[in-house]
Protein backbone atom coordinates (compact mmCIF):
# COMPACT_ATOMS: atom_id res chain seq x y z
CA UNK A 1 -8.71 9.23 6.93
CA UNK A 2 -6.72 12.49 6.93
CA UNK A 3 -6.43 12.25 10.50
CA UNK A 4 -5.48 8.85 10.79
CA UNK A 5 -2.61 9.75 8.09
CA UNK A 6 -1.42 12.69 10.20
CA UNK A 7 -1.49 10.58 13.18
CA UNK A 8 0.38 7.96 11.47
CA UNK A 9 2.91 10.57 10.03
CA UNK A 10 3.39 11.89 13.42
CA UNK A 11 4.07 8.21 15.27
CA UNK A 12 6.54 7.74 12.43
CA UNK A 13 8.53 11.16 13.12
CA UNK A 14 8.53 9.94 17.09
CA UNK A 15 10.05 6.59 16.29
CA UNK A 16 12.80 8.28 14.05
CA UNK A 17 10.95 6.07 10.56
CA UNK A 18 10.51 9.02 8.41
CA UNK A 19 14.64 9.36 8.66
CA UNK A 20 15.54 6.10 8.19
CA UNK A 21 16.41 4.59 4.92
CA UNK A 22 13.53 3.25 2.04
CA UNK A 23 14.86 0.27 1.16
CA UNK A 24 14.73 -1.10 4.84
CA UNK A 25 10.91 0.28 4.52
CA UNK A 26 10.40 -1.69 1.86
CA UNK A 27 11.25 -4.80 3.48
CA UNK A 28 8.91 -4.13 5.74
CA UNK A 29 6.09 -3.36 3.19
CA UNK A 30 6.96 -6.74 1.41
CA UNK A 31 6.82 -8.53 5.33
CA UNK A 32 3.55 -6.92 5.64
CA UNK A 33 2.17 -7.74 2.09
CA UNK A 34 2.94 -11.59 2.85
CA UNK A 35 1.18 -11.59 6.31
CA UNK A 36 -2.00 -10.35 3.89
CA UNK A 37 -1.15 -13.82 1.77
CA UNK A 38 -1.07 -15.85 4.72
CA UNK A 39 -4.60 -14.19 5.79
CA UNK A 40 -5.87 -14.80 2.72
CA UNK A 41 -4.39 -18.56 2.02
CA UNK A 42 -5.83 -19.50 5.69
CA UNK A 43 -9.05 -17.20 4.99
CA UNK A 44 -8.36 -15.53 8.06
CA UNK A 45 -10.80 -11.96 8.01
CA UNK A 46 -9.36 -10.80 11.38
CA UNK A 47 -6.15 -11.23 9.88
CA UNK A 48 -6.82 -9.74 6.30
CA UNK A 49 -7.97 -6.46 8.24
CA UNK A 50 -4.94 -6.13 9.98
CA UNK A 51 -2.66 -6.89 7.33
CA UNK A 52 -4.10 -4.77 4.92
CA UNK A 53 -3.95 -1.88 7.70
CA UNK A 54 -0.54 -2.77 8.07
CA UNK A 55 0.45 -2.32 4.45
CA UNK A 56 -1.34 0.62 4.67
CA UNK A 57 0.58 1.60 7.70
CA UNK A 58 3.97 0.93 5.85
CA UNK A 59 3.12 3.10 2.49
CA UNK A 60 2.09 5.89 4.35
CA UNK A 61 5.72 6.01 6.02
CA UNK A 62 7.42 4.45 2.32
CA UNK A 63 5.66 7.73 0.74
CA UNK A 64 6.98 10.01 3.93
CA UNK A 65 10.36 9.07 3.40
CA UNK A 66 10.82 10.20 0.17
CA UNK A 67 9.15 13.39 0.65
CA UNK A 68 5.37 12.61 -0.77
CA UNK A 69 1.98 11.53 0.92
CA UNK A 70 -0.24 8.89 0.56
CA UNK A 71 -3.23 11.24 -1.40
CA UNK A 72 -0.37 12.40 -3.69
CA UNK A 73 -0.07 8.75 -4.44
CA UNK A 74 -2.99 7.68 -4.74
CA UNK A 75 -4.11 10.70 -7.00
CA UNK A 76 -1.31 9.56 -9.56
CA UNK A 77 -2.42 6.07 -9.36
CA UNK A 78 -6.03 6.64 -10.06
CA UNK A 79 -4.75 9.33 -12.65
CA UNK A 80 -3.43 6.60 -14.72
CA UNK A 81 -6.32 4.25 -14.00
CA UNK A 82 -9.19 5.97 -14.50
CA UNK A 83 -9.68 5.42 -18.55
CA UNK A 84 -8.23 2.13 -18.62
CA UNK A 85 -9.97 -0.32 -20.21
CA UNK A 86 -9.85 -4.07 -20.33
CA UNK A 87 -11.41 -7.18 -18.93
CA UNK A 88 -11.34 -9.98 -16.49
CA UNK A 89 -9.18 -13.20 -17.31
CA UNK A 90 -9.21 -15.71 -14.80
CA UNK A 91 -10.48 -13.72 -12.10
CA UNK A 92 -7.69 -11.32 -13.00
CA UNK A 93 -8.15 -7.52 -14.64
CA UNK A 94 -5.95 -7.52 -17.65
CA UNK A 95 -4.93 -3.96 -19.52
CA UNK A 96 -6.59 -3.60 -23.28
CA UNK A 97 -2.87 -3.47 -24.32
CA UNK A 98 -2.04 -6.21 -22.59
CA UNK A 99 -4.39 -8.41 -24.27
CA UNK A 100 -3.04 -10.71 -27.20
């Protein structure tokens, strides 16, 4: 995976992405999250895999442009998740503090 992020990193840095502005990254993010909605409204596996690669793709270079990495990320993320406790509701995960 580390390689694949370099590689990624690097393609980015060719194409002149890692200088260009985040909120114009972000549209693309968003683009990319709602081909994963259309893959998963049509139940379309093929198309799940790429779109989730895709958003993938798009964080990596999100998280480049403002000077972090995707493990930095991540790490924070799971950080925060780690003790969390809660429980399903509707086929949802729902915070203990955000039950009523």
């Amino acid at each position: 995976m580390n390689e694949l992020i370099t590689n990624i990193e690097q393609w980015s840095i060719n194409k002149g992405l890692d200088k260009a502005k985040s909120r114009k990254q972000f549209l693309k993010v968003t683009e990319e999250v709602g081909e994963v909605a259309a893959a998963l409204a049509r139940n379309d596996k093929d198309a799940l895999r790429d779109g989730i690669g895709d958003v993938v793709v798009t964080l990596i270079i999100l998280a480049q442009q403002n000077g972090m990495d995707l493990h930095e990320c991540v790490n924070q993320a799971y950080d925060e998740i780690k003790g969390r406790t809660g429980k399903m509701v509707n086929g949802v995960f729902v915070k203990s503090e955000d039950l009523t």
